[in-house]
C-alpha atoms as a PDB file:
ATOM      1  CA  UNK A   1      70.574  91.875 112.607  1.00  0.00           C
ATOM      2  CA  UNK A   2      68.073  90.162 110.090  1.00  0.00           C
ATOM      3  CA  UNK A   3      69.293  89.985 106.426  1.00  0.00           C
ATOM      4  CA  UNK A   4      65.874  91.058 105.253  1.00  0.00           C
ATOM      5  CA  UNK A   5      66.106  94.564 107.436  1.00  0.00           C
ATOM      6  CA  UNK A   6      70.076  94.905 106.280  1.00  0.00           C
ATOM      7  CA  UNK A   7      69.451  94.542 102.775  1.00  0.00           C
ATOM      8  CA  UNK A   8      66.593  96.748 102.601  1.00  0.00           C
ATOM      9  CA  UNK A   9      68.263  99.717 104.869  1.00  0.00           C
ATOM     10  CA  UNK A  10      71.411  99.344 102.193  1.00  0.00           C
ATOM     11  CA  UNK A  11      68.741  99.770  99.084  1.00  0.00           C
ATOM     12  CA  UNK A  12      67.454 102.848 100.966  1.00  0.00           C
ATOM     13  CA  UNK A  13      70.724 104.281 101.660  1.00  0.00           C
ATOM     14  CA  UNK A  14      72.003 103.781  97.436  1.00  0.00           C
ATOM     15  CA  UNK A  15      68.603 105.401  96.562  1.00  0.00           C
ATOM     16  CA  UNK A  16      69.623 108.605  98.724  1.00  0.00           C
ATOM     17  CA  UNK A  17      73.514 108.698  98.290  1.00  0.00           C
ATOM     18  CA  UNK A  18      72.329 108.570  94.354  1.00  0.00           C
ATOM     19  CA  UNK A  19      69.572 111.175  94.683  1.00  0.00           C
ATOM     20  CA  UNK A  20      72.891 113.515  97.243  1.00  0.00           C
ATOM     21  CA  UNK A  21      75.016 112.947  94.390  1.00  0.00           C
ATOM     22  CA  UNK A  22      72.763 114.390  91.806  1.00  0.00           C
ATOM     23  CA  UNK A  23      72.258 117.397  93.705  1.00  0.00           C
ATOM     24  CA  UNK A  24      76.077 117.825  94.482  1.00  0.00           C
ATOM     25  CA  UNK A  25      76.874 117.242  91.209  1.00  0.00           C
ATOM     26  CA  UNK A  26      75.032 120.147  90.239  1.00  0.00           C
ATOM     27  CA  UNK A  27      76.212 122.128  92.762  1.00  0.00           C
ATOM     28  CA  UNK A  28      80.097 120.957  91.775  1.00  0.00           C
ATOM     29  CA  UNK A  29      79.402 122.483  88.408  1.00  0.00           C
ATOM     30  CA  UNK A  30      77.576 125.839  89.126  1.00  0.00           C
ATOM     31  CA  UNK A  31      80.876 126.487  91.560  1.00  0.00           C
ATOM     32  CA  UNK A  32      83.331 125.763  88.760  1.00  0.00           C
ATOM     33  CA  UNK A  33      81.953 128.242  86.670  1.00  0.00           C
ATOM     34  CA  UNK A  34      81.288 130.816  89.260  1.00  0.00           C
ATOM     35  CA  UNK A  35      85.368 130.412  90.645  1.00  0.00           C
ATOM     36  CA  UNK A  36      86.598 130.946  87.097  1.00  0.00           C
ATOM     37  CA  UNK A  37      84.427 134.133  86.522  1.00  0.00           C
ATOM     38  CA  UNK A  38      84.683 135.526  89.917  1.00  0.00           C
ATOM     39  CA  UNK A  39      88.238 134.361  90.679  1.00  0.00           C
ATOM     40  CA  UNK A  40      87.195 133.363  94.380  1.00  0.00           C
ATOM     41  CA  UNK A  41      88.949 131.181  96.184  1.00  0.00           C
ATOM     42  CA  UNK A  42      86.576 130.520  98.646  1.00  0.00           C
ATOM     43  CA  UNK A  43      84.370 129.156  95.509  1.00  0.00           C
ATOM     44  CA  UNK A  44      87.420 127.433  94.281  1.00  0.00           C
ATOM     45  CA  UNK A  45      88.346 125.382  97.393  1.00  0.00           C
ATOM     46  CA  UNK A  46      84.896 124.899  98.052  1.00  0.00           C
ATOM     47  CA  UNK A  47      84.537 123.375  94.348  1.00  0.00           C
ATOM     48  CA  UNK A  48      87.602 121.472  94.762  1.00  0.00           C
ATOM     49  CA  UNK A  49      85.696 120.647  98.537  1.00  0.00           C
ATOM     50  CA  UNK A  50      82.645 119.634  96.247  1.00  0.00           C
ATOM     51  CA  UNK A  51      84.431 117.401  93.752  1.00  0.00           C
ATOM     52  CA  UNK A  52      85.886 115.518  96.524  1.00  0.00           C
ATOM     53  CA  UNK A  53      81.900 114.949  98.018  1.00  0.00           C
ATOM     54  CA  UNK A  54      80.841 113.965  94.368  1.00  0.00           C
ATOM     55  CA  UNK A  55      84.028 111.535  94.360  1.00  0.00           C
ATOM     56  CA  UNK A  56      82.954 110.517  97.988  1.00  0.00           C
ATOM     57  CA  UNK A  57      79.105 109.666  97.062  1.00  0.00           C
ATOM     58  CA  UNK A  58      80.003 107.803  93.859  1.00  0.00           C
ATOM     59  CA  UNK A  59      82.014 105.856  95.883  1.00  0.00           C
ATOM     60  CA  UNK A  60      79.273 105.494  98.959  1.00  0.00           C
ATOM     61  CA  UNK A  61      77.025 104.245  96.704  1.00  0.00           C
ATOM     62  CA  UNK A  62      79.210 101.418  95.075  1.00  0.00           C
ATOM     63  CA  UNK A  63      79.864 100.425  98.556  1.00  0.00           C
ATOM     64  CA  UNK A  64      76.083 100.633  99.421  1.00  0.00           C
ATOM     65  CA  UNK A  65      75.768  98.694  96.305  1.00  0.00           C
ATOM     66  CA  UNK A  66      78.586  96.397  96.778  1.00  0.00           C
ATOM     67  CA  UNK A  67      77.011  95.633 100.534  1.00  0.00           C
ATOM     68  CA  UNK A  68      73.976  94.620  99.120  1.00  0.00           C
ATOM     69  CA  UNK A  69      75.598  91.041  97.938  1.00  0.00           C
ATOM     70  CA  UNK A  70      75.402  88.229  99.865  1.00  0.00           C
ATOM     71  CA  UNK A  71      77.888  86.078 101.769  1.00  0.00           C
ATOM     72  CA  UNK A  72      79.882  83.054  99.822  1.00  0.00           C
ATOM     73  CA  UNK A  73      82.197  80.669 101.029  1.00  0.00           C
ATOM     74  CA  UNK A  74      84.903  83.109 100.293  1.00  0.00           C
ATOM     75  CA  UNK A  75      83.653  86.297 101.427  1.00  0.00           C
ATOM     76  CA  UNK A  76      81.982  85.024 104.594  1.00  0.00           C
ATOM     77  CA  UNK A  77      80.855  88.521 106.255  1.00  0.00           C
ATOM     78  CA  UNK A  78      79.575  89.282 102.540  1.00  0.00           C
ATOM     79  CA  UNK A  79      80.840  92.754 101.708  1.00  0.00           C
ATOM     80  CA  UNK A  80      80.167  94.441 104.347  1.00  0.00           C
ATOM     81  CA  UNK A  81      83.626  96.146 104.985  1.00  0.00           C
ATOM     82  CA  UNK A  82      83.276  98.133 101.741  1.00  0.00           C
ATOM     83  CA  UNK A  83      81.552 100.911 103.755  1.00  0.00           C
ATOM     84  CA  UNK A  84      84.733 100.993 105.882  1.00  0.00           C
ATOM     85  CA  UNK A  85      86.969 101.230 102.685  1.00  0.00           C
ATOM     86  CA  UNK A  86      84.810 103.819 101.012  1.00  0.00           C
ATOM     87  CA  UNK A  87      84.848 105.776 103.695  1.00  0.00           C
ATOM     88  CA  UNK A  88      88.713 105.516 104.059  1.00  0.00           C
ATOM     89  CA  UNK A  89      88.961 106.360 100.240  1.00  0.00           C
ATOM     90  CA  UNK A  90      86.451 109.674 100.970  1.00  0.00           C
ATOM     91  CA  UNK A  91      89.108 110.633 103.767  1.00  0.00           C
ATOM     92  CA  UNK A  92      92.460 110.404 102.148  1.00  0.00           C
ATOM     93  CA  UNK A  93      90.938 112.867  98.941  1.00  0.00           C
ATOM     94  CA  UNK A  94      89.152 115.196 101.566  1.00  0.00           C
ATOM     95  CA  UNK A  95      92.858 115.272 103.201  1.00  0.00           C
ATOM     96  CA  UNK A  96      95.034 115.878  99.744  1.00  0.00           C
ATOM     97  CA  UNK A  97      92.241 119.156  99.307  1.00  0.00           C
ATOM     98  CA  UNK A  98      92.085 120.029 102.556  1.00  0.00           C
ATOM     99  CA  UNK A  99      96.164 120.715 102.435  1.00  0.00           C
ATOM    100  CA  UNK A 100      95.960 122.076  98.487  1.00  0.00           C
ATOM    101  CA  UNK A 101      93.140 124.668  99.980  1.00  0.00           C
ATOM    102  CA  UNK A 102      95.629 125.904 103.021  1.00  0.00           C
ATOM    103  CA  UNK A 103      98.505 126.241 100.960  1.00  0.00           C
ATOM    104  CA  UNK A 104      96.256 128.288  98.496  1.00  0.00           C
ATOM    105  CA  UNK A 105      95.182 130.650 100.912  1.00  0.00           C
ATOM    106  CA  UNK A 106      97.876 131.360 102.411  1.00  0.00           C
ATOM    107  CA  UNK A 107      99.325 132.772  98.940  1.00  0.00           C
ATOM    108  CA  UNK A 108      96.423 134.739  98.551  1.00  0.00           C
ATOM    109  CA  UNK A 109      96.508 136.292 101.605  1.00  0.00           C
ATOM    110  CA  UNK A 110      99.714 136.937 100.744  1.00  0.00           C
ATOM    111  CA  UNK A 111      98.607 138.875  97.263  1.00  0.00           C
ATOM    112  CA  UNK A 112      95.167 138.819  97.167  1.00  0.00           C
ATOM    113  CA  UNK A 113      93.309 139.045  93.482  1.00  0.00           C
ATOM    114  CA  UNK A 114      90.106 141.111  92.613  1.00  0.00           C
ATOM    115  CA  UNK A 115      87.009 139.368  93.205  1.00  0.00           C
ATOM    116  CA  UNK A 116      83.358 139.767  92.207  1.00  0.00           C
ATOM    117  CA  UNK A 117      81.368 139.356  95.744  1.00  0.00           C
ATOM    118  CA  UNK A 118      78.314 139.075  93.588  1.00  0.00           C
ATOM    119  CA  UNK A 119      78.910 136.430  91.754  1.00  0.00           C
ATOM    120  CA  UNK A 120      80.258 134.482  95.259  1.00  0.00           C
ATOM    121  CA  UNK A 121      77.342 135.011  96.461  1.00  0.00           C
ATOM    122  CA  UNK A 122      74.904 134.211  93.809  1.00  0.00           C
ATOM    123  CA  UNK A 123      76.527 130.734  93.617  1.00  0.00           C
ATOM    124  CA  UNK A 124      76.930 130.682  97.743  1.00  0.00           C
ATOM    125  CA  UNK A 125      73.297 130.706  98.113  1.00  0.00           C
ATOM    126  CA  UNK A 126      72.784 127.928  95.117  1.00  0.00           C
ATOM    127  CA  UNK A 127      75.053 125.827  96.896  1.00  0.00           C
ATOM    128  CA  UNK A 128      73.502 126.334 100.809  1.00  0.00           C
ATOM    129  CA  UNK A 129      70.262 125.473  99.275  1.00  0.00           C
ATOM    130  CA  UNK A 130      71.387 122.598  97.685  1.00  0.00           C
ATOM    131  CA  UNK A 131      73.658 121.378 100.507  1.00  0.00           C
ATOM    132  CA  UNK A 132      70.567 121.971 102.822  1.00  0.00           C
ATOM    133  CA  UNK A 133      68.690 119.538 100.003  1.00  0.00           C
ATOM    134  CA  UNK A 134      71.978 116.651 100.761  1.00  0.00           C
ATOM    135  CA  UNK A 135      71.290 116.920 104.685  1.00  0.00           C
ATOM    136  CA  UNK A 136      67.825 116.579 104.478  1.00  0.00           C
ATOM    137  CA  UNK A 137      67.919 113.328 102.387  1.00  0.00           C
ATOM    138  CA  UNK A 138      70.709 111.787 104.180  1.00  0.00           C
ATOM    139  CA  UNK A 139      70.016 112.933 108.089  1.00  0.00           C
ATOM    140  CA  UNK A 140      67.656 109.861 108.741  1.00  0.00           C
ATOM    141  CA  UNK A 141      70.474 107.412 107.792  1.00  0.00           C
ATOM    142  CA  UNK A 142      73.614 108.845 109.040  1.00  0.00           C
ATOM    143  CA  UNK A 143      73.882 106.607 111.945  1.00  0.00           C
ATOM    144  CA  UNK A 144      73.316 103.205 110.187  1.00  0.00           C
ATOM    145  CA  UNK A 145      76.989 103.195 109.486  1.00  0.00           C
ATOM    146  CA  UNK A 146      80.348 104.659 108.538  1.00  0.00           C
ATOM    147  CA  UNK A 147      79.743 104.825 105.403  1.00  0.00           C
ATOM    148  CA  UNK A 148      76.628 106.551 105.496  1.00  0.00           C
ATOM    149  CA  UNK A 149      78.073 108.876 108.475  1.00  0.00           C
ATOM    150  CA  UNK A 150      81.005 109.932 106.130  1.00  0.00           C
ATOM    151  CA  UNK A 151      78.427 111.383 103.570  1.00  0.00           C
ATOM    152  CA  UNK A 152      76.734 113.074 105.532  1.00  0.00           C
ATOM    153  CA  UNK A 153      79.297 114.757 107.266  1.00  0.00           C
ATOM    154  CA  UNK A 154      80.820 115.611 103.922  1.00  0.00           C
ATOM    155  CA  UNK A 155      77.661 117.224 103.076  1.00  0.00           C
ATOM    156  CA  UNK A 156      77.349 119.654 106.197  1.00  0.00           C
ATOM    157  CA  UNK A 157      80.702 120.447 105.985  1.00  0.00           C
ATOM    158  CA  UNK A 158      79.628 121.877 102.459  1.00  0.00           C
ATOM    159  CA  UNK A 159      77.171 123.811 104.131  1.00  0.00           C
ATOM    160  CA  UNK A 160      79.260 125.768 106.494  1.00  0.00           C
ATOM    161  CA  UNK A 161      81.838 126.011 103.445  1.00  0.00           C
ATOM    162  CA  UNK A 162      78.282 127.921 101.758  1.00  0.00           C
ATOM    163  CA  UNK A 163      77.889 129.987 104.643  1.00  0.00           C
ATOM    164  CA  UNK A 164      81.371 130.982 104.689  1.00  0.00           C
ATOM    165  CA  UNK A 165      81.416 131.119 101.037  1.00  0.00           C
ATOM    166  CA  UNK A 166      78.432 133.992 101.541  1.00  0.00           C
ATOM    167  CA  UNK A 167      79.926 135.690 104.430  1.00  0.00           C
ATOM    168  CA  UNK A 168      82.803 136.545 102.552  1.00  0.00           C
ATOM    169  CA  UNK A 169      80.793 137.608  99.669  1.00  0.00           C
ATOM    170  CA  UNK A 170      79.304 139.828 102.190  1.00  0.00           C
ATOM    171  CA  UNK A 171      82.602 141.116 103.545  1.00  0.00           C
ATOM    172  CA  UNK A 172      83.877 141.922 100.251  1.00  0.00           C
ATOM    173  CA  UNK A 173      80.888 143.909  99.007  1.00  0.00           C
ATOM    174  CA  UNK A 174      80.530 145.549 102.196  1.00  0.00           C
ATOM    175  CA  UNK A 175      83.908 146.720 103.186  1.00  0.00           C
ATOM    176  CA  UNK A 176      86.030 146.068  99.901  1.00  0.00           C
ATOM    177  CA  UNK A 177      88.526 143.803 102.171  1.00  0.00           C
ATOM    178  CA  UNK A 178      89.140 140.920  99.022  1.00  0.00           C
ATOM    179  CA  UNK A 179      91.426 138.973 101.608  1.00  0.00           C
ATOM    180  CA  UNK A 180      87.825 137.837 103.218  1.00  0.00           C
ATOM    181  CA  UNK A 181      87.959 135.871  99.951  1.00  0.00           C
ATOM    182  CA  UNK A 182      91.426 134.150 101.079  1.00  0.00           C
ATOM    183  CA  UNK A 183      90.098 133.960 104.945  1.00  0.00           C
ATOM    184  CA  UNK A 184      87.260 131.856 104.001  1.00  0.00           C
ATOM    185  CA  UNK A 185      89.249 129.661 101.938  1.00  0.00           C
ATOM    186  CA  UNK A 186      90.835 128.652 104.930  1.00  0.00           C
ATOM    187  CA  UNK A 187      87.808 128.505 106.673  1.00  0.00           C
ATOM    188  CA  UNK A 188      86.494 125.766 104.715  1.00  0.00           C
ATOM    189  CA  UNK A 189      89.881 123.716 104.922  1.00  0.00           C
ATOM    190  CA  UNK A 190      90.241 123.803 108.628  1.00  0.00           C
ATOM    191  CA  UNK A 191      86.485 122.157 107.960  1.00  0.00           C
ATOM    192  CA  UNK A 192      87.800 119.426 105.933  1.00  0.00           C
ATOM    193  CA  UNK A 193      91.409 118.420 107.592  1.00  0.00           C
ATOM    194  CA  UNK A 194      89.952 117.562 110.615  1.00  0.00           C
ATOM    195  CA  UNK A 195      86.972 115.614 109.540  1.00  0.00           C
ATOM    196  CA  UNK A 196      89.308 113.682 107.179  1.00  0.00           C
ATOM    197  CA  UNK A 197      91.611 112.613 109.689  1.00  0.00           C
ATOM    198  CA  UNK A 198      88.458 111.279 112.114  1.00  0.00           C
ATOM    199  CA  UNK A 199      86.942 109.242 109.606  1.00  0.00           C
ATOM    200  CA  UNK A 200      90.527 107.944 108.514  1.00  0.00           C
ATOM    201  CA  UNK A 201      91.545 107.298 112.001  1.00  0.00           C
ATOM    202  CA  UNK A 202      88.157 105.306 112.781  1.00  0.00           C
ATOM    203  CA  UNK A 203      88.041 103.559 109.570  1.00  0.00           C
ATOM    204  CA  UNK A 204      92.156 102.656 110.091  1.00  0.00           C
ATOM    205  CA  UNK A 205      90.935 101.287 113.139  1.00  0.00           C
ATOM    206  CA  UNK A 206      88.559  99.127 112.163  1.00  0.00           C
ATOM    207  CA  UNK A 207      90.750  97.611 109.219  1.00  0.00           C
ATOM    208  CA  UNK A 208      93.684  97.455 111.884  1.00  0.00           C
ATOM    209  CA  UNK A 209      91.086  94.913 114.066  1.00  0.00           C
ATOM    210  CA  UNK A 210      91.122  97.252 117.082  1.00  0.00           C
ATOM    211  CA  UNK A 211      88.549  96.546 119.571  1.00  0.00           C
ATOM    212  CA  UNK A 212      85.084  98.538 119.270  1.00  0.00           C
ATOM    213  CA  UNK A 213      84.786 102.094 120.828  1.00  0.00           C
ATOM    214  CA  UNK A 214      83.107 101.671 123.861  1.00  0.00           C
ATOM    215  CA  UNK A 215      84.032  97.886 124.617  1.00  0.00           C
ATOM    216  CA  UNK A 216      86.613  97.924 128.045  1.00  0.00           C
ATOM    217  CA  UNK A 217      88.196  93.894 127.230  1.00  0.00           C
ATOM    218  CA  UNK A 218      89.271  93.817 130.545  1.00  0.00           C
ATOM    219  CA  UNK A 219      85.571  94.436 132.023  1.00  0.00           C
ATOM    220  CA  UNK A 220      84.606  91.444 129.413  1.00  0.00           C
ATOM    221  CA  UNK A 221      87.168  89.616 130.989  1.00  0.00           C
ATOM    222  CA  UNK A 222      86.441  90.101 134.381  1.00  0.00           C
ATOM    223  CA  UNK A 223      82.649  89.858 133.824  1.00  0.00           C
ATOM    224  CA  UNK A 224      83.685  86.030 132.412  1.00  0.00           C
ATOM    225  CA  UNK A 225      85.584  84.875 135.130  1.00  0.00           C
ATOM    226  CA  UNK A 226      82.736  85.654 137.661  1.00  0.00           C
ATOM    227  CA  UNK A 227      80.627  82.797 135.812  1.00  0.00           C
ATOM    228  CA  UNK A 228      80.140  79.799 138.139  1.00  0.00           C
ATOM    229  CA  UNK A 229      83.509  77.024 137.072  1.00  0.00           C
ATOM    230  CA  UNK A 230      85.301  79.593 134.921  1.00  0.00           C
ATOM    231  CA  UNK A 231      88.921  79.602 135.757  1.00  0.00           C
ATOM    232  CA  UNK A 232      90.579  81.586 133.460  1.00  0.00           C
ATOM    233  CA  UNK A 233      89.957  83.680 129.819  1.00  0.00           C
ATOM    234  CA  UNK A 234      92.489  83.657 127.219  1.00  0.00           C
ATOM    235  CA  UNK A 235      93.537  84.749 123.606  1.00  0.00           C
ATOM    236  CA  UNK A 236      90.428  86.647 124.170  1.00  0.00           C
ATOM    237  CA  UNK A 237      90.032  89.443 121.028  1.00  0.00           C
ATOM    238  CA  UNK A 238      87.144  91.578 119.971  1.00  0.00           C
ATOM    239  CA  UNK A 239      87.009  93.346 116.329  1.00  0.00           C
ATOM    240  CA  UNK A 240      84.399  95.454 114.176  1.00  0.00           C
ATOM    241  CA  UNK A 241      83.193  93.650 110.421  1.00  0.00           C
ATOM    242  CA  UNK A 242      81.688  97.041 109.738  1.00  0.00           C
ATOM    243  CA  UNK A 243      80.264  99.550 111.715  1.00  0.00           C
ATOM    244  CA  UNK A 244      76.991  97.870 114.243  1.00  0.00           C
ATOM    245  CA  UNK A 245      78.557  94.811 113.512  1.00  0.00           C
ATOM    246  CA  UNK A 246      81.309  93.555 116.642  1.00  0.00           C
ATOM    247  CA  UNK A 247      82.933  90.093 116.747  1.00  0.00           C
ATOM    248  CA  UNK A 248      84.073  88.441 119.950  1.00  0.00           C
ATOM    249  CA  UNK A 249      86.661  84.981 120.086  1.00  0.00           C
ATOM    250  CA  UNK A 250      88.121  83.621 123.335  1.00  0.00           C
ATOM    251  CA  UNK A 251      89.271  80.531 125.072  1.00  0.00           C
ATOM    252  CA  UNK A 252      87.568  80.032 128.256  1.00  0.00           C
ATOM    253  CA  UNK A 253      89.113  77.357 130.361  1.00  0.00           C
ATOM    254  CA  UNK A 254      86.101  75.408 132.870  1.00  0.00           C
ATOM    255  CA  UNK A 255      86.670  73.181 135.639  1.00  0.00           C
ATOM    256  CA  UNK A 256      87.121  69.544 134.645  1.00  0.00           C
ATOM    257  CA  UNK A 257      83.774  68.501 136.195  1.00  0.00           C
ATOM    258  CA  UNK A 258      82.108  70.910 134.021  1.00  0.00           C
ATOM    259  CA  UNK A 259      81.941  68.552 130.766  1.00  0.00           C
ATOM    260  CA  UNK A 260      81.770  65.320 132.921  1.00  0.00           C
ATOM    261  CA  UNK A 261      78.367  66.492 134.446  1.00  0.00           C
ATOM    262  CA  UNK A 262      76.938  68.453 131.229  1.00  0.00           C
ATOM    263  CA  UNK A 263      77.461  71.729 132.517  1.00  0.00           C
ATOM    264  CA  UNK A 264      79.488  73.334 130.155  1.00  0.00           C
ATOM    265  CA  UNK A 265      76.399  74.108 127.468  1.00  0.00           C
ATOM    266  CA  UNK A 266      74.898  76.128 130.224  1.00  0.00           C
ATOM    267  CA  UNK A 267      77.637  77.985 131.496  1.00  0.00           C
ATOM    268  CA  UNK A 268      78.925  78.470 127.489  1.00  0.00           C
ATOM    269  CA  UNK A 269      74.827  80.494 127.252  1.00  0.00           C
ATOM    270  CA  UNK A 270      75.490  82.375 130.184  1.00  0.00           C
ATOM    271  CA  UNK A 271      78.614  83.853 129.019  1.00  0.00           C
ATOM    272  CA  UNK A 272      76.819  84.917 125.443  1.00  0.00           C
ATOM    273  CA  UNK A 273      73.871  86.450 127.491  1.00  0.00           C
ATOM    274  CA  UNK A 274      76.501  88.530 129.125  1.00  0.00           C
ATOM    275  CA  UNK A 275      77.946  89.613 125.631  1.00  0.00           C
ATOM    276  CA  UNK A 276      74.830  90.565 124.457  1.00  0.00           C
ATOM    277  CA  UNK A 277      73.374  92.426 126.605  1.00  0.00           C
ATOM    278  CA  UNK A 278      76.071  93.212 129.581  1.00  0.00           C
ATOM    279  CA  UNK A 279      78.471  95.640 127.990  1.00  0.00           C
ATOM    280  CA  UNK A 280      77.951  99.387 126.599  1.00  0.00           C
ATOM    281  CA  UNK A 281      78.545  97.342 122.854  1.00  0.00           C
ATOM    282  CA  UNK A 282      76.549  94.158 122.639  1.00  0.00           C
ATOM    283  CA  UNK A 283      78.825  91.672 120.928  1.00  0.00           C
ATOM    284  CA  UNK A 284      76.030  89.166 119.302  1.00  0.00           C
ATOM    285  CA  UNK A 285      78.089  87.467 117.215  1.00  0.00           C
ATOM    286  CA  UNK A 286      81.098  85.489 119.663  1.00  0.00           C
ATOM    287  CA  UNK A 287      82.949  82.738 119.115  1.00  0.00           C
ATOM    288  CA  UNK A 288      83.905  80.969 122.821  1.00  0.00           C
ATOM    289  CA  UNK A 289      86.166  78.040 122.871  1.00  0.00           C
ATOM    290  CA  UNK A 290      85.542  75.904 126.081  1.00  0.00           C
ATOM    291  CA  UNK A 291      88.719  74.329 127.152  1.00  0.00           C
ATOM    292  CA  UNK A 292      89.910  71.970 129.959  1.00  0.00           C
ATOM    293  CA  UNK A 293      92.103  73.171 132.389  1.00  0.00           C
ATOM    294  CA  UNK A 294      94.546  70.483 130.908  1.00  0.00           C
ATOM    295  CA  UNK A 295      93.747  71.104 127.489  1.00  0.00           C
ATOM    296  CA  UNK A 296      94.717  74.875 127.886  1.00  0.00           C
ATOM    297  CA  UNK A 297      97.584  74.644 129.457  1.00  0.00           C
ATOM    298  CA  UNK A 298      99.067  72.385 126.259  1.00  0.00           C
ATOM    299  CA  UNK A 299      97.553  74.932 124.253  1.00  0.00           C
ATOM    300  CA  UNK A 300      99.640  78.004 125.623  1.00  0.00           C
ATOM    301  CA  UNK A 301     102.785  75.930 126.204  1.00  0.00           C
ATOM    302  CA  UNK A 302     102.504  75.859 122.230  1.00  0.00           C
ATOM    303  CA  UNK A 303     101.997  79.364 121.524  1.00  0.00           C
ATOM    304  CA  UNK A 304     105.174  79.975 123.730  1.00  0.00           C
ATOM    305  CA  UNK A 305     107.532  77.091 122.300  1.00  0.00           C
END
């Protein structure tokens, strides 16, 4: 993980999140106007769906920006957890209007007002196109991390909420059943409750030091103790800085011989080989403690005192 390629894929990823949010933006306002003279819900929810994306980008994009500065003595990672707390931020609003949205809709279905479908669907089709602009700026960078993941699934999500904006349109024009309006509402929010609660739960995971999907710490541990001289692992932990970005610390205890004859250096290389390239994550950056047998055992008969 160069700096060089970092720092230019987080300048890439500001220049679309800004260029998204522009779009949305638009798209935020053109609903607005189109719930308050149709009186559709699904256009309201969906707006109030939309204002949390434009909240969402502004914020991906002051962590993009944010990521871009370099590590002090202070921040020694640099700031590359922002993109974990943006996204954390994007999850807890999608959550509040994913539950204001339900709660909605089920009072409409309840009483349902008089809609216009063609105004829904004059501003449904405004906002597919646009959301269809969002995806296609932001699909090439939606794996580089969480960050960028959470925009982009905030931005499909917006397109299905079109489509169901349209088919409801479609429903009420059609058949005169205004409910449809009320049914799509819901639509959209059992879109957004889920997806908030993912990204929360992986981004709560992350600041909570969990290990890294994927990484089995008893397979690491077992893989270590089959080195040549190893005789035992311990306070062994494993962590994400950001996302594509796993940490690895243990104590590994080596025969006494081991740093009498030099060995040590050589076993201490084969054990980061193994981290790198061994395991479904590779853990590049590791932090490996070698300890005497003696040496270790003083060590744990402190932590237990």
């Amino acid at each position: 993980m160069g700096c060089g390629h970092d720092h230019g894929q987080h300048v890439g990823d500001r220049g679309r999140l800004l260029m998204t949010l522009g779009v949305a933006s638009l798209v935020l306002v053109a609903e607005v106007i189109g719930a308050a003279i149709t009186g559709s819900l699904a256009l309201l929810v969906d707006a109030a769906h939309m204002l949390t994306d434009v909240s969402g980008l502004i914020i991906a994009a002051l962590a993009a920006t944010m990521m871009l500065r370099p590590a002090d003595d202070r921040r020694t990672w640099g700031w590359a957890r922002a993109e974990v707390l943006a996204a954390a931020l994007q999850a807890l609003v999608l959550l509040v209007a994913g539950i204001y949205a339900t709660v909605e809709g089920i009072q409409r279905l309840i009483d349902p007002p008089v809609v216009s479908p063609e105004g829904i669907a004059v501003v449904g089709v405004l906002g597919l196109a646009a959301n269809l602009l969002g995806l296609a700026l932001l699909v090439s960078r939606r794996k580089h991390n969480l960050n960028m993941r959470a925009a982009f699934l905030e931005v499909a999500n917006d397109a299905l909420g079109s489509v169901a904006v349209l088919v409801s349109a479609a429903v009420v024009y059609f058949t005169g059943w205004v409910r449809a309006d009320a049914v799509a509402g819901l639509f959209i929010a059992a879109l957004i409750l889920p997806r908030a609660y993912t990204v929360l739960k992986t981004a709560a995971n992350i600041l909570m030091e969990a290990a890294p999907a994927g990484l089995d710490l008893d397979e690491v541990r077992a893989h270590m103790l089959k080195v040549s001289h190893v005789e035992s692992v311990h306070d062994l932990h494993a962590s994400l800085v950001a996302t594509g970005m796993p940490i690895l610390t243990a104590h590994v205890v080596l025969a006494d011989e081991c740093f009498s004859d030099g060995h040590a250096q050589s076993i201490l290389q084969e054990i980061q080989d193994c981290l790198a390239h061994h395991h479904d994550v590779a853990i590049e950056h590791c932090t490996i403690q070698l300890e005497t047998v003696a040496a270790a055992s003083t060590h744990l008969d402190h932590m237990h005192a």
